[in-house]
C-alpha atoms as a PDB file:
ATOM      1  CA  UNK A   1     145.390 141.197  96.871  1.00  0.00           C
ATOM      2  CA  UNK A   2     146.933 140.647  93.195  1.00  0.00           C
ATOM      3  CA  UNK A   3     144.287 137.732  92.728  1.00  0.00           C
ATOM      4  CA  UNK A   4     141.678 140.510  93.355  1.00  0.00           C
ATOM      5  CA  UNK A   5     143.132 142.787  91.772  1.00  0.00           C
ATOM      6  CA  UNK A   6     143.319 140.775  88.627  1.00  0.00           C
ATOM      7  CA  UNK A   7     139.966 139.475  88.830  1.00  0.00           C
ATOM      8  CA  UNK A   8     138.265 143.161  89.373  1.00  0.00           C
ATOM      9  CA  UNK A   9     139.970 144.076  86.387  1.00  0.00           C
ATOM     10  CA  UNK A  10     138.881 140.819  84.186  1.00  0.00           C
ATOM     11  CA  UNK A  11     135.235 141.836  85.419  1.00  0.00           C
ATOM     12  CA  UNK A  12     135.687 145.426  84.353  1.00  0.00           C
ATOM     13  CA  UNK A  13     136.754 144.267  80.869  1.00  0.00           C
ATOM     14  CA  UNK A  14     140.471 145.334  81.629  1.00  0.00           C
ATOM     15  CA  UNK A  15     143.377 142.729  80.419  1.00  0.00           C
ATOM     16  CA  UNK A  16     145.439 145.923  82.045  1.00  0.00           C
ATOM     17  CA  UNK A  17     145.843 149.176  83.263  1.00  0.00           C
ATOM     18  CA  UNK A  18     143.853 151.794  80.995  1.00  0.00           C
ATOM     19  CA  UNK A  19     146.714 153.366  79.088  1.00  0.00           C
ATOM     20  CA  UNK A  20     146.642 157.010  80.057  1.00  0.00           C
ATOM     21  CA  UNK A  21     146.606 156.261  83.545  1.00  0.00           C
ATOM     22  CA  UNK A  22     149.843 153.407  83.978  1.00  0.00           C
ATOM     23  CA  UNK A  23     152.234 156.942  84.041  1.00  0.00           C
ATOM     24  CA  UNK A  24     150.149 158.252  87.304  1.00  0.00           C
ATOM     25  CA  UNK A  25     150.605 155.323  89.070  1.00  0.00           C
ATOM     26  CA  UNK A  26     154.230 155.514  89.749  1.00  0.00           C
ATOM     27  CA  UNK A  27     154.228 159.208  91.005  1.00  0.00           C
ATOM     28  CA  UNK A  28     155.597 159.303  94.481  1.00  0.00           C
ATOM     29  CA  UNK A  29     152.443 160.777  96.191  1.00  0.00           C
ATOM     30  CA  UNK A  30     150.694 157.203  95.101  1.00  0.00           C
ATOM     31  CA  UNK A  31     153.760 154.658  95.217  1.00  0.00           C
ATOM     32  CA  UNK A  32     153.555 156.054  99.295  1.00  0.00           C
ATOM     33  CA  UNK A  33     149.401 154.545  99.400  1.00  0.00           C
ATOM     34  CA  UNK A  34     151.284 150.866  98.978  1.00  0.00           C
ATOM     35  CA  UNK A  35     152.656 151.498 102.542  1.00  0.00           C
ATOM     36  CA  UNK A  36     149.189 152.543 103.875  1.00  0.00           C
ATOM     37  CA  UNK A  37     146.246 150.119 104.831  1.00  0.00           C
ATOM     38  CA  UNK A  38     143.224 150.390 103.850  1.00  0.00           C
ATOM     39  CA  UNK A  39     142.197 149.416 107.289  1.00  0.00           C
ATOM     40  CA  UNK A  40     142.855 152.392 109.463  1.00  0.00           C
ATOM     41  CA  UNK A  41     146.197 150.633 110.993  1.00  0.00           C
ATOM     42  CA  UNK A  42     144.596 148.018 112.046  1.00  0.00           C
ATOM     43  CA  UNK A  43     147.153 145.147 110.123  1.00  0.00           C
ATOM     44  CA  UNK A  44     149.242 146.369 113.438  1.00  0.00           C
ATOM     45  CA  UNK A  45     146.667 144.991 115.394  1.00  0.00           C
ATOM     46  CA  UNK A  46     145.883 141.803 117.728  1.00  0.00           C
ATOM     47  CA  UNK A  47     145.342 139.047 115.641  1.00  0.00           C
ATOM     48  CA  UNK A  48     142.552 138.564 118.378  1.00  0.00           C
ATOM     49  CA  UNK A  49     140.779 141.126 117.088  1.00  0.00           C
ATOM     50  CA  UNK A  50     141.268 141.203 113.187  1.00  0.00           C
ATOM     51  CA  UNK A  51     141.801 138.889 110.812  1.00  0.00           C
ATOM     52  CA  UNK A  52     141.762 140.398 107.343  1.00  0.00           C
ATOM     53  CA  UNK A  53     141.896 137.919 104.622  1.00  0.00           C
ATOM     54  CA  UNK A  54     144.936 139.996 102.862  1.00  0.00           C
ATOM     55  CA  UNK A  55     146.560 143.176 103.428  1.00  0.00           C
ATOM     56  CA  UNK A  56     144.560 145.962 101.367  1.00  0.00           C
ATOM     57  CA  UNK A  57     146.329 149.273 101.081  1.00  0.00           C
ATOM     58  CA  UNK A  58     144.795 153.128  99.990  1.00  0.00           C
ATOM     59  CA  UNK A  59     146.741 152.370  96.764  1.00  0.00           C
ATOM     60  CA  UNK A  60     144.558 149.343  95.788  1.00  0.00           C
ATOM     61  CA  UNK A  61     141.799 151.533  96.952  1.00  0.00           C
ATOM     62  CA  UNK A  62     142.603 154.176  94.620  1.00  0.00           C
ATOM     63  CA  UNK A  63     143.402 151.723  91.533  1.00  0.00           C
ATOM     64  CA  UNK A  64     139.683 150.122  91.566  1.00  0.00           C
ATOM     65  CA  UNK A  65     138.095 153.268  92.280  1.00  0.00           C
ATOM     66  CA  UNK A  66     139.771 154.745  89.075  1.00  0.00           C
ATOM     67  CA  UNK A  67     138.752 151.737  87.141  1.00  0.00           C
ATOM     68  CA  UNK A  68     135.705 151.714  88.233  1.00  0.00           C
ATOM     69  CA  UNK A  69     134.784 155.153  87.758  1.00  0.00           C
ATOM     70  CA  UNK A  70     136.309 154.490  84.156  1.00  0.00           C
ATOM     71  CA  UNK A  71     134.382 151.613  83.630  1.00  0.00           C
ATOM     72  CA  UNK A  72     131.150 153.729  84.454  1.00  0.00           C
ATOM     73  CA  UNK A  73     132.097 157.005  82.153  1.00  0.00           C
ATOM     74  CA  UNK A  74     134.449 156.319  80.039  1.00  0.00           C
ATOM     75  CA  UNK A  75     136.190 160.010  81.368  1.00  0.00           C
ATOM     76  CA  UNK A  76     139.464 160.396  82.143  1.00  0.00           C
ATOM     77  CA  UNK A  77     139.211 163.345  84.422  1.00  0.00           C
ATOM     78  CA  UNK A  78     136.654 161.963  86.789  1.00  0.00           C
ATOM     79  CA  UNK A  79     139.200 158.742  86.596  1.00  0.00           C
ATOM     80  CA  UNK A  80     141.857 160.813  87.281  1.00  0.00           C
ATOM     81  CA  UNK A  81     139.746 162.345  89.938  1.00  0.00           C
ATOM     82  CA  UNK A  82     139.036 159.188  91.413  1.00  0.00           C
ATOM     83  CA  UNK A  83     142.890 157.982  91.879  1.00  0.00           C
ATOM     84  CA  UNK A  84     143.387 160.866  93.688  1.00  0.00           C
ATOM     85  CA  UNK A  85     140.738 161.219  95.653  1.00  0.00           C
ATOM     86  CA  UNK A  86     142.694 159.615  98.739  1.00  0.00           C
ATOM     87  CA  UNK A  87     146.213 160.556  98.323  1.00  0.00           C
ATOM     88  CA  UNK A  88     145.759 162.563 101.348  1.00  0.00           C
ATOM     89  CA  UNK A  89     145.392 159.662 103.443  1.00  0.00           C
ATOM     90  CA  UNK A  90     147.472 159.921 106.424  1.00  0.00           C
ATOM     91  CA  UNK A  91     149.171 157.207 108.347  1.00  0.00           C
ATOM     92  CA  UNK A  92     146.414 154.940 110.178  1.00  0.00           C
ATOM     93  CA  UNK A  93     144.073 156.725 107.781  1.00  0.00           C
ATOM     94  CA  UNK A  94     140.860 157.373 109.671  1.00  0.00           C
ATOM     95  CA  UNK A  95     142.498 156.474 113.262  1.00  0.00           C
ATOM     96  CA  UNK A  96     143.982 160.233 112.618  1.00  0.00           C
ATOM     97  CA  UNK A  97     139.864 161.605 112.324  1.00  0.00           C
ATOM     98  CA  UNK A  98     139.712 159.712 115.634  1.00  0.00           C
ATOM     99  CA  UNK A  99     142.577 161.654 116.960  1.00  0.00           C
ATOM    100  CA  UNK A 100     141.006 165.137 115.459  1.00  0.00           C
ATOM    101  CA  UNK A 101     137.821 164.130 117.394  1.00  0.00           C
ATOM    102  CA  UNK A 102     135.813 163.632 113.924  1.00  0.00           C
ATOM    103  CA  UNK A 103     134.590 160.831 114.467  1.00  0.00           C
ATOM    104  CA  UNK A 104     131.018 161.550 112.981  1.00  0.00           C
ATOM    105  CA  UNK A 105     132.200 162.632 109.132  1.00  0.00           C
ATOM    106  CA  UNK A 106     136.086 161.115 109.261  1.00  0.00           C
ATOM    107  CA  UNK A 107     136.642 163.843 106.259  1.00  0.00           C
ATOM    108  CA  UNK A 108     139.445 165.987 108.793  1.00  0.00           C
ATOM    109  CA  UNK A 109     142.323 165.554 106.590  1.00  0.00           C
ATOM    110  CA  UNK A 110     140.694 165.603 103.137  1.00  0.00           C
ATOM    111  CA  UNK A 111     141.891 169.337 102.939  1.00  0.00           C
ATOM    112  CA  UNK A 112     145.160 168.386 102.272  1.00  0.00           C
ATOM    113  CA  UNK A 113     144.708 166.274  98.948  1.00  0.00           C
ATOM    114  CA  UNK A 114     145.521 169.322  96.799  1.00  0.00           C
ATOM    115  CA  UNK A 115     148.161 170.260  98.606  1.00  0.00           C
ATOM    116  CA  UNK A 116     149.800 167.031  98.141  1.00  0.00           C
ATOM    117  CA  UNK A 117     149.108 166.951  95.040  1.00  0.00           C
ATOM    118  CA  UNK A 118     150.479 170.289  94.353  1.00  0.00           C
ATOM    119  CA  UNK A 119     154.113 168.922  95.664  1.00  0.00           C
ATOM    120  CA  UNK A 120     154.192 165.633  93.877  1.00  0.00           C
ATOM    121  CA  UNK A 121     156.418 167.416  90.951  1.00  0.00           C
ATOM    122  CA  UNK A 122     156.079 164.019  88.630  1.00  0.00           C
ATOM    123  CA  UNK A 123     152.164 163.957  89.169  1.00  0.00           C
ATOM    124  CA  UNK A 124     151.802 167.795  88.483  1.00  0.00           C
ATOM    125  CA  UNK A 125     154.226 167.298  85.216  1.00  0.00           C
ATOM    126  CA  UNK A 126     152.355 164.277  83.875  1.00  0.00           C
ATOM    127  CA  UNK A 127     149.224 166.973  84.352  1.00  0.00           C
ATOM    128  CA  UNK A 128     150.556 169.195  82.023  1.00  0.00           C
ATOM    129  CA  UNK A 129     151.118 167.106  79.559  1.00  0.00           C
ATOM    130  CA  UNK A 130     148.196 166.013  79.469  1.00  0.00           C
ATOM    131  CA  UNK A 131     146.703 169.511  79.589  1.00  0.00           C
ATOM    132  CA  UNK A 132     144.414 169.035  82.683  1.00  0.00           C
ATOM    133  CA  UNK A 133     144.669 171.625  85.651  1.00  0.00           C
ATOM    134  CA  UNK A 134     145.109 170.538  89.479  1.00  0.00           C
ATOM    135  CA  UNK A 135     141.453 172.002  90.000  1.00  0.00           C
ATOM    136  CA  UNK A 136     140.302 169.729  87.670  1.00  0.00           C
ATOM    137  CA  UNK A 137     141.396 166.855  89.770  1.00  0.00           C
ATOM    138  CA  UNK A 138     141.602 167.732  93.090  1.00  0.00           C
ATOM    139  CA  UNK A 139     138.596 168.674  94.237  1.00  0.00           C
ATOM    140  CA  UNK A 140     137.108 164.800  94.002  1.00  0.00           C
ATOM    141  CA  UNK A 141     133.635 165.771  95.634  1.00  0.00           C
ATOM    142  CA  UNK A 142     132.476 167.917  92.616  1.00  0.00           C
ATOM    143  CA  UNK A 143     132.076 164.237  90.549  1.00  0.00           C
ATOM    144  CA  UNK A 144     129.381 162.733  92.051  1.00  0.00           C
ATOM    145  CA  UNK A 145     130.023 159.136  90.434  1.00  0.00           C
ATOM    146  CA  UNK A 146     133.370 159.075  92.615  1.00  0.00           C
ATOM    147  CA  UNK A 147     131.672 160.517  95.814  1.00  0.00           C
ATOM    148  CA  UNK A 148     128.471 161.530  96.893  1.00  0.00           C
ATOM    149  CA  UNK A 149     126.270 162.520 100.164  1.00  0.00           C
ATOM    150  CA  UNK A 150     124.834 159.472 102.342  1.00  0.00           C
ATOM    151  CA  UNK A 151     122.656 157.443 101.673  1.00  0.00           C
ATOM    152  CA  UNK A 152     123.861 157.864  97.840  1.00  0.00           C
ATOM    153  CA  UNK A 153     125.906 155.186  96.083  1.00  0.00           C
ATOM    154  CA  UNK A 154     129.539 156.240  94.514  1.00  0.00           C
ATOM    155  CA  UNK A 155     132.257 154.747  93.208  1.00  0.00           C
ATOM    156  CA  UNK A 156     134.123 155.415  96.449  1.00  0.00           C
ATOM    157  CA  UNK A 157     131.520 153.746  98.618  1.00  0.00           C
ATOM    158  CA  UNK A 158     131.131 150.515  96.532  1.00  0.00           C
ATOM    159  CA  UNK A 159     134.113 149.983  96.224  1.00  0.00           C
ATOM    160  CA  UNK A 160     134.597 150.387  99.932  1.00  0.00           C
ATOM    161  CA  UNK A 161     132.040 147.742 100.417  1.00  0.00           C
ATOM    162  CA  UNK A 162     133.172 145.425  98.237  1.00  0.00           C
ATOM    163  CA  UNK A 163     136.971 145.280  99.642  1.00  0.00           C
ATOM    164  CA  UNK A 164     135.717 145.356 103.478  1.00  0.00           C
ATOM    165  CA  UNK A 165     133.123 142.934 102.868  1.00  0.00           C
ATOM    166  CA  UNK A 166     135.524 140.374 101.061  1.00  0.00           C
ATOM    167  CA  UNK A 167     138.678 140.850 103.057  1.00  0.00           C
ATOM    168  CA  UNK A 168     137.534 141.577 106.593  1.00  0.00           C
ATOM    169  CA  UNK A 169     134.126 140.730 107.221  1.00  0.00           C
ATOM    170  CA  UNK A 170     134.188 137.987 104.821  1.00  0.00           C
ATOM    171  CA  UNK A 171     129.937 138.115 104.075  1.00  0.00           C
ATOM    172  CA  UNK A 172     130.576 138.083 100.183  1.00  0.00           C
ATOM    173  CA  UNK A 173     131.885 136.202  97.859  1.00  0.00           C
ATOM    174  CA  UNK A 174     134.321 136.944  94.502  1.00  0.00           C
ATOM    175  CA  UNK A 175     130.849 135.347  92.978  1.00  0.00           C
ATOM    176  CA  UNK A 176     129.058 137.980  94.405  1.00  0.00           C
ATOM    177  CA  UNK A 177     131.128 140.753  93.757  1.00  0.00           C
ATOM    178  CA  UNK A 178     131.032 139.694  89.979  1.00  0.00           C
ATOM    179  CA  UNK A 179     127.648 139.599  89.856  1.00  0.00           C
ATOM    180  CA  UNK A 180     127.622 143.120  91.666  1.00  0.00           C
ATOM    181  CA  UNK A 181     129.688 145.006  89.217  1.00  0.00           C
ATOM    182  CA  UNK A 182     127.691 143.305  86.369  1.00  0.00           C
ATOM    183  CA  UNK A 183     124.845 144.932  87.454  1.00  0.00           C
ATOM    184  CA  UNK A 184     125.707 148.241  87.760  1.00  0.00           C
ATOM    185  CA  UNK A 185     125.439 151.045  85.492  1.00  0.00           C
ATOM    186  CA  UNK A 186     125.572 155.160  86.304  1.00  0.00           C
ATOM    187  CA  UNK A 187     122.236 157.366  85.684  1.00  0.00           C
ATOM    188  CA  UNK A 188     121.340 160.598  86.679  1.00  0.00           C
ATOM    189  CA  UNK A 189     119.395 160.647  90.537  1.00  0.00           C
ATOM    190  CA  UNK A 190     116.228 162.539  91.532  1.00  0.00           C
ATOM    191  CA  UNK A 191     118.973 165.250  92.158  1.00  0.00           C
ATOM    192  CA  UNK A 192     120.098 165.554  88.191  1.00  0.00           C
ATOM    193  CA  UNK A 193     123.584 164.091  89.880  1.00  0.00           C
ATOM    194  CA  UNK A 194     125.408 161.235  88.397  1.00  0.00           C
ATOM    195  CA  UNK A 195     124.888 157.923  90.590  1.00  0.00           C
ATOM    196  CA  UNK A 196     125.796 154.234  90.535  1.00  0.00           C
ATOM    197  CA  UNK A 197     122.192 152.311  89.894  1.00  0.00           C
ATOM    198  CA  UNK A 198     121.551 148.487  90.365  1.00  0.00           C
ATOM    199  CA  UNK A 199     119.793 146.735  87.923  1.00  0.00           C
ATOM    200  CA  UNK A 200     117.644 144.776  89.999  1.00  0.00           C
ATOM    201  CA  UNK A 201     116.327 144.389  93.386  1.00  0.00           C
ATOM    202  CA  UNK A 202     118.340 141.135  94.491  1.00  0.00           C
ATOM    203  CA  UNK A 203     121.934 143.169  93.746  1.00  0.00           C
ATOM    204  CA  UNK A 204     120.737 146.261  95.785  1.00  0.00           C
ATOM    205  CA  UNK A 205     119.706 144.514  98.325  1.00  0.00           C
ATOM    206  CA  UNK A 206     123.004 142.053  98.277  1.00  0.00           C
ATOM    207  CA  UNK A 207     125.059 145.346  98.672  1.00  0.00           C
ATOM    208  CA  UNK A 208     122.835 147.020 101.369  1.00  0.00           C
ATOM    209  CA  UNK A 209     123.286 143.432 103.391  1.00  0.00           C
ATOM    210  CA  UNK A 210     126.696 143.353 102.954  1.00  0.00           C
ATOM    211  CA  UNK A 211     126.939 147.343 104.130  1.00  0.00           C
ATOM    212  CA  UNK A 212     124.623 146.598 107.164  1.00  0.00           C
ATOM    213  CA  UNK A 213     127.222 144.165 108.273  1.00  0.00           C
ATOM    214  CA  UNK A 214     130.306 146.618 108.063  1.00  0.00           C
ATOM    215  CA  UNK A 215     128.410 149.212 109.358  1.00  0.00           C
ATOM    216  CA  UNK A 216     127.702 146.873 112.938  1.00  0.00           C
ATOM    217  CA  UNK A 217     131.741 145.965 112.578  1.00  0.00           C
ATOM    218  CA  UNK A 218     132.325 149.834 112.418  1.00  0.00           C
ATOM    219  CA  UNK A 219     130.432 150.536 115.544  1.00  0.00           C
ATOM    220  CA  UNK A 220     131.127 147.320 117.621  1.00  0.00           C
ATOM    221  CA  UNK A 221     132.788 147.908 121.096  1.00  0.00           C
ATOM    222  CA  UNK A 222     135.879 146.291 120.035  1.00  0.00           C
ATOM    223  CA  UNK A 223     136.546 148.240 116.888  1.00  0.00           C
ATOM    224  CA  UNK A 224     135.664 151.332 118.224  1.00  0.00           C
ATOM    225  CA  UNK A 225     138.361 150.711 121.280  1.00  0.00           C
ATOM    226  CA  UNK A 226     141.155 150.001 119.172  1.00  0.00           C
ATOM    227  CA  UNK A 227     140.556 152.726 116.551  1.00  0.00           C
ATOM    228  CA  UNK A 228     141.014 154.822 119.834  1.00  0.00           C
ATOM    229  CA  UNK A 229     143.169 153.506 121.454  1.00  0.00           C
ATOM    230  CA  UNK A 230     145.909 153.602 118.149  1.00  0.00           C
ATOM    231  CA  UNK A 231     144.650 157.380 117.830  1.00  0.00           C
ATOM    232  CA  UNK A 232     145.768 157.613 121.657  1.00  0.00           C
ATOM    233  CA  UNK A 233     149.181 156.118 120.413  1.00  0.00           C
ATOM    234  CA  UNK A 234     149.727 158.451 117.820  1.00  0.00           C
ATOM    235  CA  UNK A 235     148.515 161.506 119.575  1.00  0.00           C
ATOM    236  CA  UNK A 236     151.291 160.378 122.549  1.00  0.00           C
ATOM    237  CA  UNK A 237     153.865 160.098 119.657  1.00  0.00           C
ATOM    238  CA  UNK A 238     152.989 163.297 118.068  1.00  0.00           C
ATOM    239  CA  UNK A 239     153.342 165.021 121.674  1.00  0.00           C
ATOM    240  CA  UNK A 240     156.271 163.430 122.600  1.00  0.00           C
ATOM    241  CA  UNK A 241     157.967 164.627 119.122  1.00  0.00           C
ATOM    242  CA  UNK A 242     158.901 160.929 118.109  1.00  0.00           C
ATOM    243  CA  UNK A 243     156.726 162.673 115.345  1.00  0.00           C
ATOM    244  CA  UNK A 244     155.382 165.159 113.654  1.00  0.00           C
ATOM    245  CA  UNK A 245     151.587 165.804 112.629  1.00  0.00           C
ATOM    246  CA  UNK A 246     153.177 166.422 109.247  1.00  0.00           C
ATOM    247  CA  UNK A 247     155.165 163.249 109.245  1.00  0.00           C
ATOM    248  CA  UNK A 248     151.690 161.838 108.826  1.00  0.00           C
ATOM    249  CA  UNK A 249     151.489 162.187 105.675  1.00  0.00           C
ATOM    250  CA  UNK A 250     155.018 161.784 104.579  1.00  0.00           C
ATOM    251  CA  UNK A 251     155.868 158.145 106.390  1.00  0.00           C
ATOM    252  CA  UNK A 252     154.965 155.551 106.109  1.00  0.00           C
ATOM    253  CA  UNK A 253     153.141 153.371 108.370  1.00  0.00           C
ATOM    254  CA  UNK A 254     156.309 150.780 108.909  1.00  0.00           C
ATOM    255  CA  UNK A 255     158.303 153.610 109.302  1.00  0.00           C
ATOM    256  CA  UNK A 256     156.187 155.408 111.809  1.00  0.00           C
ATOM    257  CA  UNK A 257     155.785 152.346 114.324  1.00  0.00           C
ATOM    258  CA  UNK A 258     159.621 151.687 114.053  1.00  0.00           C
ATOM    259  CA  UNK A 259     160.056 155.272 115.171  1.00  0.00           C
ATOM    260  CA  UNK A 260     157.609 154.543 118.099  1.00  0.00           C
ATOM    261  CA  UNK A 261     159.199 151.277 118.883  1.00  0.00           C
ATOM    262  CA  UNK A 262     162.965 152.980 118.669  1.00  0.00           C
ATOM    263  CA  UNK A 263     162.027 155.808 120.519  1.00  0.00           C
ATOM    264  CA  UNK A 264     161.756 153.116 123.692  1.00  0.00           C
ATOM    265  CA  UNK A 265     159.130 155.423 125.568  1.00  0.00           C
ATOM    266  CA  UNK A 266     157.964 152.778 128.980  1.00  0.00           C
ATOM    267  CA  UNK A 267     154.641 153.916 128.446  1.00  0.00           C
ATOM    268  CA  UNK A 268     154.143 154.234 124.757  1.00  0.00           C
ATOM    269  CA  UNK A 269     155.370 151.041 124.133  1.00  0.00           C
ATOM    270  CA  UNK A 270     152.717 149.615 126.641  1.00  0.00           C
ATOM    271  CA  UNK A 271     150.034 151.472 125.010  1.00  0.00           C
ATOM    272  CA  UNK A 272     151.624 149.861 121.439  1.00  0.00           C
ATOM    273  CA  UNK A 273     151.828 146.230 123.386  1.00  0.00           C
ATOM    274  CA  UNK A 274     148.302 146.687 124.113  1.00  0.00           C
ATOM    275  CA  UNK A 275     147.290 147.145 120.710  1.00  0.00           C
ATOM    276  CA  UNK A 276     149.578 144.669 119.585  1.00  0.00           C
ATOM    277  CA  UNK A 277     148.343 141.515 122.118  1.00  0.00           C
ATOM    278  CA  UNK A 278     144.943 142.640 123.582  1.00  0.00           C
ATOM    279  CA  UNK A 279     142.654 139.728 123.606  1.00  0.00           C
ATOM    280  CA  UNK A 280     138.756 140.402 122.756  1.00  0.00           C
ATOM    281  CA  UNK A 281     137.923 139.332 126.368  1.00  0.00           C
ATOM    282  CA  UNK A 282     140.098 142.181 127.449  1.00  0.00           C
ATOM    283  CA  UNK A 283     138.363 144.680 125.484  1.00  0.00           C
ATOM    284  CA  UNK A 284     136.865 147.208 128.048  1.00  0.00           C
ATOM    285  CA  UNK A 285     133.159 148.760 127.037  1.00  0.00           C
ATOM    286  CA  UNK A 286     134.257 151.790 125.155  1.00  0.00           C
ATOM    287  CA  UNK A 287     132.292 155.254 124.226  1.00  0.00           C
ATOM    288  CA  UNK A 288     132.635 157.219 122.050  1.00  0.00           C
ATOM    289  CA  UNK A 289     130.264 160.089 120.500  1.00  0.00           C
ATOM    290  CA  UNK A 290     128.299 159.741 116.887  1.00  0.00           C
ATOM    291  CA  UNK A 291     131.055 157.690 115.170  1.00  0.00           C
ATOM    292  CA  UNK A 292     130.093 157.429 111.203  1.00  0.00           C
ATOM    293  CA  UNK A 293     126.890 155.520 110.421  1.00  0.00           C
ATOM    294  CA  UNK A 294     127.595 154.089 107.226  1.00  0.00           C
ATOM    295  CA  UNK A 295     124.036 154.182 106.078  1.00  0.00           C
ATOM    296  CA  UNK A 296     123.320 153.453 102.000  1.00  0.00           C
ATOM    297  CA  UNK A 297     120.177 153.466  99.990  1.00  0.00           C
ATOM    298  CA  UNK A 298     120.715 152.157  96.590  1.00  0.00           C
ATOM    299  CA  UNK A 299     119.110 153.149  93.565  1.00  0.00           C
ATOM    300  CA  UNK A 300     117.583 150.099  91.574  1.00  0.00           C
ATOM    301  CA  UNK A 301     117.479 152.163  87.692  1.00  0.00           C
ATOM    302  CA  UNK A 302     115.386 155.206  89.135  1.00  0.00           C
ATOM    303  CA  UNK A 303     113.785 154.282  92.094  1.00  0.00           C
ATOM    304  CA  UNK A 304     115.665 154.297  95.660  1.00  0.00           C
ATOM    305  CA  UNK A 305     115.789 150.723  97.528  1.00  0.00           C
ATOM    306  CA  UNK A 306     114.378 152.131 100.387  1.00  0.00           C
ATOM    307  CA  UNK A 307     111.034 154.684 100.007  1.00  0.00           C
ATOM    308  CA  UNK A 308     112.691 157.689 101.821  1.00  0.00           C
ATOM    309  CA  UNK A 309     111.677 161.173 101.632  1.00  0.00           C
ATOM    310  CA  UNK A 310     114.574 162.948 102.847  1.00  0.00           C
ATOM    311  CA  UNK A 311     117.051 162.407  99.878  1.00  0.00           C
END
């Protein structure tokens, strides 16, 4: 991940971190993200089943969002906005929407990003100095450039696409992903809202390809199972008091399947051996209603890649 890292930054003009950003990396609230994966627990997981190319955690996440969004508007509070916008994330991330039964808009524990914000006493200091209020940050979804409605492009969802499609589904390139970013600039949408744009038809339809393909991953029988069945674990955990629904968002995910694994429950360690060893074959046909269609349509400069009349 530091070879990505360090190439998404040499792409984005950056020989480092922007300046007035380096201090808000080290604030406790986002030194925890480095202990959380961006891929919903799933590092825990059967080899069987995934095989990421690197582990990717919310922190990385949040660092390329912020640059990105910087490299798009050149403002530090929608930057700002952007690092934050997942320092909410719970252990297992959206395994935990599973567990809430939200499976259709995975946004159940997005409520809590101010509040965690609010207790980080180093993030809320470095605020002040820099004279910008917690509303001005934590409410993420008011900057459209970081996150926006379906089918519209963000900073957020690119990015998302870029890290899944390189490290787990493995469908683009670093060559594409440079040729991606240089093609990208932020105008305002049919909706007077800020948006990411592609320059051309071949990149927009390069990153609605590569989003197709995540989207099928995201609803395939085996990931669907597993994202369940670890929301099953967790759920057993929480009501067995090996944790809390707090703990959450206070461990991290080490520490929470050491607590499962010390706790030495007969059946909750099956369950966790299941998740652990399951081969594909094994993999019973799972239901499960209206999980999240990850659905994009990209704007190439004004003009959506898709005709749709609904947006």
């Amino acid at each position: 991940m530091e070879k990505y890292l360090s190439f998404y930054k040499k792409i984005l003009g950056y020989e480092k971190i922007p300046n007035f950003l380096e201090k808000y990396l080290e604030v406790p609230s986002l030194q925890r993200l480095k202990k959380i994966g961006y891929f919903c627990g799933m590092d825990y997981a059967s080899k069987d089943v995934y095989d990421f190319k690197a582990k990717v955690t919310r922190f990385d996440h949040s660092l390329t969002v912020a640059l990105l969004t910087y490299y798009l508007t050149n403002d530090k509070i929608m930057t700002l906005a952007g690092l934050f916008h997942d320092i909410s994330t719970p252990c297992f991330s959206h395994v935990i929407d599973y567990m809430n039964k939200d499976y259709s808009n995975q946004e159940s524990t997005e409520e809590y990003t101010k509040h965690i914000i609010k207790k980080d006493e180093l993030l809320m200091k470095y605020l002040k100095e820099d004279n910008i209020s917690l509303e001005e940050v934590a409410d993420f979804k008011k900057y459209s450039i970081v996150d926006n409605d379906r089918p519209k492009m963000c900073a957020d969802r690119l990015d998302g696409i870029l890290l899944t499609g390189y490290f787990w589904i493995k469908n683009i390139s670093l060559e594409d992903i440079f040729l991606i970013v240089n093609n990208i600039l932020a105008i305002r949408n049919e909706n007077n809202e800020l948006e990411i744009s592609f320059t051309n038809d071949n990149v927009a339809n390069l990153v609605y390809e590569t989003n197709e393909k995540i989207n099928e991953y995201c609803h395939s029988n085996e990931d669907n199972y597993m994202m369940d069945l670890l929301s099953i674990i967790t759920k057993k955990a929480i009501d067995k008091k090996v944790i809390s629904y707090d703990d959450l968002f206070i461990l991290t995910e080490d520490e929470l399947i050491e607590r499962i694994k010390k706790y030495n429950d007969l059946k909750l360690n099956e369950y966790l051996n299941l998740f652990e060893n399951i081969k594909i074959e094994q993999i019973p046909k799972t239901i499960l209603p209206d999980v999240k269609q990850r659905k994009i349509n990209p704007l190439v400069l004004t003009k959506r890649l898709i005709k749709c009349d609904t947006i």
